[in-house]
C-alpha atoms as a PDB file:
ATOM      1  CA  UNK A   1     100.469 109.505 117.745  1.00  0.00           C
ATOM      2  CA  UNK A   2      99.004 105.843 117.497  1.00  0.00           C
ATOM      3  CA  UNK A   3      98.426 104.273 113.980  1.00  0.00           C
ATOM      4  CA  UNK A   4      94.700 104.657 114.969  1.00  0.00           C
ATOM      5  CA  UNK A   5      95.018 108.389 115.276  1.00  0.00           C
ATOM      6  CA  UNK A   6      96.756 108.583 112.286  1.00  0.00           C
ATOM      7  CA  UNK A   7      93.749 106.749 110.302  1.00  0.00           C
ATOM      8  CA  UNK A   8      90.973 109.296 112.101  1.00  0.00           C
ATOM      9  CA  UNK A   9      93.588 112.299 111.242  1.00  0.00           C
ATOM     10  CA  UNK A  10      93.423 111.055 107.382  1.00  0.00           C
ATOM     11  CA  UNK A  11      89.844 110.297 107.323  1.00  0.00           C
ATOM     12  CA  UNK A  12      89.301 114.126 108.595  1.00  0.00           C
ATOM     13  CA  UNK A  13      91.412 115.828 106.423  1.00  0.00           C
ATOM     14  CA  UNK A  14      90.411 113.640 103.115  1.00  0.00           C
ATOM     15  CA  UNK A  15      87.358 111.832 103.606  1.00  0.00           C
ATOM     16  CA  UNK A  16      88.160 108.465 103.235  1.00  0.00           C
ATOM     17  CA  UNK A  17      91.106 105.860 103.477  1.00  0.00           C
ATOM     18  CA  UNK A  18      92.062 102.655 101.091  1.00  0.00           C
ATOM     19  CA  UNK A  19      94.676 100.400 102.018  1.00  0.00           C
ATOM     20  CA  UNK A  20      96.864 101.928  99.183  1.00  0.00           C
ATOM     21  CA  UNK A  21      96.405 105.231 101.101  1.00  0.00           C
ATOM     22  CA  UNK A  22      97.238 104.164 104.434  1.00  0.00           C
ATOM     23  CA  UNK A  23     100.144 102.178 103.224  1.00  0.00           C
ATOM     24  CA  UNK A  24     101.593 104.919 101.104  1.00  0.00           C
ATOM     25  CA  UNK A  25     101.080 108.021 103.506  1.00  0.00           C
ATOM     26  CA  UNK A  26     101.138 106.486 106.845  1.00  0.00           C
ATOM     27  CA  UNK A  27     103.196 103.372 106.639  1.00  0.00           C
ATOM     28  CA  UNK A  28     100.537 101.076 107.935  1.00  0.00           C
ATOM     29  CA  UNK A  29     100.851  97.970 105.915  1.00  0.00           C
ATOM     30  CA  UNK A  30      97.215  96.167 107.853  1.00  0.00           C
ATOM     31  CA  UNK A  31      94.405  98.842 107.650  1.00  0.00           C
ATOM     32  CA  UNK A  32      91.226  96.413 107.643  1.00  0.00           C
ATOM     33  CA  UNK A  33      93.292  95.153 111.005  1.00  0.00           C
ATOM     34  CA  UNK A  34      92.906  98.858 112.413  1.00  0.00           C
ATOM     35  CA  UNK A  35      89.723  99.702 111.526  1.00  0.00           C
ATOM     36  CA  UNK A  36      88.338  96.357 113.264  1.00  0.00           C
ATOM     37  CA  UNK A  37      90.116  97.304 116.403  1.00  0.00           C
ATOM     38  CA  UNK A  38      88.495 100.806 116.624  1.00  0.00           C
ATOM     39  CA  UNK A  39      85.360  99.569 115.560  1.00  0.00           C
ATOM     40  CA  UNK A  40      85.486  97.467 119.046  1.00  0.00           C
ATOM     41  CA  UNK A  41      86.592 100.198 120.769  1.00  0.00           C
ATOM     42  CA  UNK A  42      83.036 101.558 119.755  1.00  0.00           C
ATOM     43  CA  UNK A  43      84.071 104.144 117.071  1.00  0.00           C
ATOM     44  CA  UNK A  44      81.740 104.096 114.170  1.00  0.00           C
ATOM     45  CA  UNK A  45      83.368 103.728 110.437  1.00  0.00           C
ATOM     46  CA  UNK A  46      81.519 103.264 107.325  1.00  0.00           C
ATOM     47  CA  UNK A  47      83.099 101.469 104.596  1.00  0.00           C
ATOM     48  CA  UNK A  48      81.983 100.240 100.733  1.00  0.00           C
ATOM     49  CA  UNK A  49      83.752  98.118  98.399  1.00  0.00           C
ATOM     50  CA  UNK A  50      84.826  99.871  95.173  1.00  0.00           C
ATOM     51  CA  UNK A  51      86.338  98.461  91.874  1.00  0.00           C
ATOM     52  CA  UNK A  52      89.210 100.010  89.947  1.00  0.00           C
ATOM     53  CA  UNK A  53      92.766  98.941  88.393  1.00  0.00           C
ATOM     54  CA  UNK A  54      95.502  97.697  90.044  1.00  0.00           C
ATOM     55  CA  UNK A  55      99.384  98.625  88.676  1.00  0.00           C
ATOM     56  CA  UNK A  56      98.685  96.282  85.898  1.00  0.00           C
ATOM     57  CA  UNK A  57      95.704  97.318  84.415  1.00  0.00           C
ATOM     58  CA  UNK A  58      93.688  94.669  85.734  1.00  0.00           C
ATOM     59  CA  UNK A  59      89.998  94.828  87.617  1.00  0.00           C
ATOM     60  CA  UNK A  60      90.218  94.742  91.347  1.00  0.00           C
ATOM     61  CA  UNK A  61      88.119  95.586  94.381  1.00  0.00           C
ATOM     62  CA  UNK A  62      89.254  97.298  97.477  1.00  0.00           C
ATOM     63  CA  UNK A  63      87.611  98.415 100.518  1.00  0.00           C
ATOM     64  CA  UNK A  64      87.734 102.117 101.667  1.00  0.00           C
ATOM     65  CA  UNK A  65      86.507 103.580 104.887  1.00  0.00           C
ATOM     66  CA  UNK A  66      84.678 106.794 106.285  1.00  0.00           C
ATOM     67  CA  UNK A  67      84.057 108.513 109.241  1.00  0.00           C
ATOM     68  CA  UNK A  68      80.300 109.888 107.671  1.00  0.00           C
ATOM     69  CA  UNK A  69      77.889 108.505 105.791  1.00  0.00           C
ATOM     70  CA  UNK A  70      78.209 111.920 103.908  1.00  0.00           C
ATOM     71  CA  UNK A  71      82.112 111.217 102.968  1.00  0.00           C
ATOM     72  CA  UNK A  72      80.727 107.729 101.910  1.00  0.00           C
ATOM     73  CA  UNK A  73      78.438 108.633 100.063  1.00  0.00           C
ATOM     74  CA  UNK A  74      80.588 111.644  98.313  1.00  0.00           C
ATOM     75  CA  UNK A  75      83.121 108.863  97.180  1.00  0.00           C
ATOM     76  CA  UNK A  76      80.535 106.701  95.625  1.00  0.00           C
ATOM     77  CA  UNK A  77      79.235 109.436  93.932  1.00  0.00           C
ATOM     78  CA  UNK A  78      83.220 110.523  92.281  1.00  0.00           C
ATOM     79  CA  UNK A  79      83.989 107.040  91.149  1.00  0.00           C
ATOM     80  CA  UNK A  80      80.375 106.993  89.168  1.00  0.00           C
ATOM     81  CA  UNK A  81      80.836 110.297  87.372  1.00  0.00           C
ATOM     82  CA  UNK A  82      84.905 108.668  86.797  1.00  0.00           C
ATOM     83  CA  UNK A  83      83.378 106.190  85.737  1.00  0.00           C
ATOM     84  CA  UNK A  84      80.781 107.317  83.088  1.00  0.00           C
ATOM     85  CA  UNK A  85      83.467 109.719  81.973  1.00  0.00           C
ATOM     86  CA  UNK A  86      86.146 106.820  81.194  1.00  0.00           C
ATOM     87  CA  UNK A  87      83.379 104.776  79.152  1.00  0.00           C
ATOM     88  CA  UNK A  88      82.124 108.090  77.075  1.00  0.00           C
ATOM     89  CA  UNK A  89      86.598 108.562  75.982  1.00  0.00           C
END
């Protein structure tokens, strides 16, 4: 199984993929490397840029990526209702 595979296999079974994700359950340490070689290959991805905390506490945006508009989308939507909870506590 190619580390390409491996992304499309994650995607499937969870939506989307972060770097964090694809360097902590499939050992591939250059994802946005990846995804631009099977977007030339013609596969389509969608992708967003989200904000969070890294280990530290501090603010920090990361990409994620999609196979569906409809995953997309789905994630955008979690991190806003995460988000409106964690300002309401």
């Amino acid at each position: 199984m190619t580390q390409h595979d491996r992304i499309v296999d994650f995607m499937q079974k969870h939506g989307t993929i972060t770097q964090a994700d694809a360097s902590a359950e499939l050992g591939i340490t250059k994802l946005a490397t990846r995804i631009s070689e099977m977007k030339r290959n013609g596969m389509v991805i969608y992708s967003a840029w989200e904000r969070g905390k890294n280990r530290f506490g501090e603010n920090t945006e990361y990409k994620f990526y999609a196979l569906t508009k409809k995953a997309l989308n789905a994630r955008k939507k979690a991190l806003k209702v995460a988000l409106k909870g964690s300002k309401k506590a």
